[in-house]
Protein backbone atom coordinates (compact mmCIF):
# COMPACT_ATOMS: atom_id res chain seq x y z
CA UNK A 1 -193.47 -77.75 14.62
CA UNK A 2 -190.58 -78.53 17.25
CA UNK A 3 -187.41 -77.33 17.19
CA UNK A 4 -183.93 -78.84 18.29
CA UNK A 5 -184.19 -80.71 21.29
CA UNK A 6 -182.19 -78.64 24.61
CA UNK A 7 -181.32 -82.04 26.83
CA UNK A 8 -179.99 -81.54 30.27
CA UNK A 9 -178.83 -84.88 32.77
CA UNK A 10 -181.93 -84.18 34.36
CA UNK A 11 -184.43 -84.57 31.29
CA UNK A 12 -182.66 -87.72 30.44
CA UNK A 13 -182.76 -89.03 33.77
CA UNK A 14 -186.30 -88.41 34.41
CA UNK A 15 -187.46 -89.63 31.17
CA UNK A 16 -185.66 -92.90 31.98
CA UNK A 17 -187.32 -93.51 34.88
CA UNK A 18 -190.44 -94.39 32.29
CA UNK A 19 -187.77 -96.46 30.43
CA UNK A 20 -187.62 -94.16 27.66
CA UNK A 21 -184.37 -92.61 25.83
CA UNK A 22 -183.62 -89.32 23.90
CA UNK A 23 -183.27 -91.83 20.62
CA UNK A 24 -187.21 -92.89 21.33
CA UNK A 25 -188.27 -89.01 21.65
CA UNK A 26 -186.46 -88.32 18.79
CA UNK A 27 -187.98 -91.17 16.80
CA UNK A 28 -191.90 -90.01 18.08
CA UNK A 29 -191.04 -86.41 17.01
CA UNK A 30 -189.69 -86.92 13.54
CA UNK A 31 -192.76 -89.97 13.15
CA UNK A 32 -195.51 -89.34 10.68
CA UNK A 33 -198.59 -89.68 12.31
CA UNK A 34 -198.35 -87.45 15.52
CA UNK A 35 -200.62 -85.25 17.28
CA UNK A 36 -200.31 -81.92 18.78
CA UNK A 37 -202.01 -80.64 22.03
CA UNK A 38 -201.33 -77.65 23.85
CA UNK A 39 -200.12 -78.99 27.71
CA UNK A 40 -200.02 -76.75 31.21
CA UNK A 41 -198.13 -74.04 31.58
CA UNK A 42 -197.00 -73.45 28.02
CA UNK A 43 -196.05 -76.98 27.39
CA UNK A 44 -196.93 -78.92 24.12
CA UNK A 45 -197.95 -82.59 24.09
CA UNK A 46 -196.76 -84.45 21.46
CA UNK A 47 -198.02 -88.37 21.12
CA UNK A 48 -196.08 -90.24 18.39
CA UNK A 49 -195.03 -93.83 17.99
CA UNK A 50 -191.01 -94.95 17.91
CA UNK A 51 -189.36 -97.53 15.15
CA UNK A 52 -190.53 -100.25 16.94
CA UNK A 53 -193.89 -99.21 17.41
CA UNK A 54 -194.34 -97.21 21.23
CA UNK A 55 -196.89 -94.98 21.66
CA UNK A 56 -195.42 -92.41 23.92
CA UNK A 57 -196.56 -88.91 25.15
CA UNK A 58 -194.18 -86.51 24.81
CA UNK A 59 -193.88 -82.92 26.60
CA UNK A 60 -192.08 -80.08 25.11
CA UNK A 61 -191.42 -76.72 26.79
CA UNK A 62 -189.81 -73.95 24.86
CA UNK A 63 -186.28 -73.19 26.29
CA UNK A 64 -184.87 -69.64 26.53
CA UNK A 65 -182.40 -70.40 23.61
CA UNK A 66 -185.37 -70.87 21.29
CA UNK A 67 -185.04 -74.84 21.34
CA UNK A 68 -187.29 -77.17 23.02
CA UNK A 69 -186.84 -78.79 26.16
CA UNK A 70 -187.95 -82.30 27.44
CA UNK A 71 -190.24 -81.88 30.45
CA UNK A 72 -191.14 -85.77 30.04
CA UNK A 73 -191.57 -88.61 28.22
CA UNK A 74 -193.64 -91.86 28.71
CA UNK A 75 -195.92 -94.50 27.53
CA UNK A 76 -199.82 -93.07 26.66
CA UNK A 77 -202.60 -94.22 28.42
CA UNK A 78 -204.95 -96.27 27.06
CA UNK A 79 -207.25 -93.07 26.60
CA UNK A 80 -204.71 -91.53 24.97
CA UNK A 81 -203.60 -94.43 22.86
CA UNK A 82 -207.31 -94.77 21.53
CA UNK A 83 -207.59 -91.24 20.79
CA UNK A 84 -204.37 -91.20 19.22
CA UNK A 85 -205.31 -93.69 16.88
CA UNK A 86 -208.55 -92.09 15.70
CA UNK A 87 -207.18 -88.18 15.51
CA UNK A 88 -203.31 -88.54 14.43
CA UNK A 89 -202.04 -86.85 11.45
């Protein structure tokens, strides 16, 4: 359902900031289960776990070349977490 990822300095640097990296995005969006939500403004949500076992929120925006862009990245919410864990595919 996603694409190649576009990264800019900016997408990595923000996503940092919530101590993620591209390598944990990466892991979350080729991780079986994961759920899709559509986001604002014609952003997708993806919430996935990494390697070592993070459940992060992900936010995709499509980028004029087709791929998808990083918006953020971070750790879910407990709320999120729990639903996570009873909808993922």
């Amino acid at each position: 359902m996603w694409h190649e990822i576009a990264w800019t300095d900016m997408s990595e640097q923000h996503i940092a900031r919530h101590n993620v990296t591209p390598a944990d995005v990466h892991e979350v969006l080729q991780a079986d289960p994961k759920l899709y939500r559509p986001g604002r403004d014609n952003t997708t949500l993806v919430f996935g776990t990494t390697n070592s076992g993070r459940h992060l929120l992900v936010v995709l925006a499509e980028a004029l070349d087709g791929r998808d862009y990083v918006v953020t990245a971070r750790e879910m919410t407990p709320g999120e977490k729990k639903n996570f864990k009873h909808k993922g595919t």
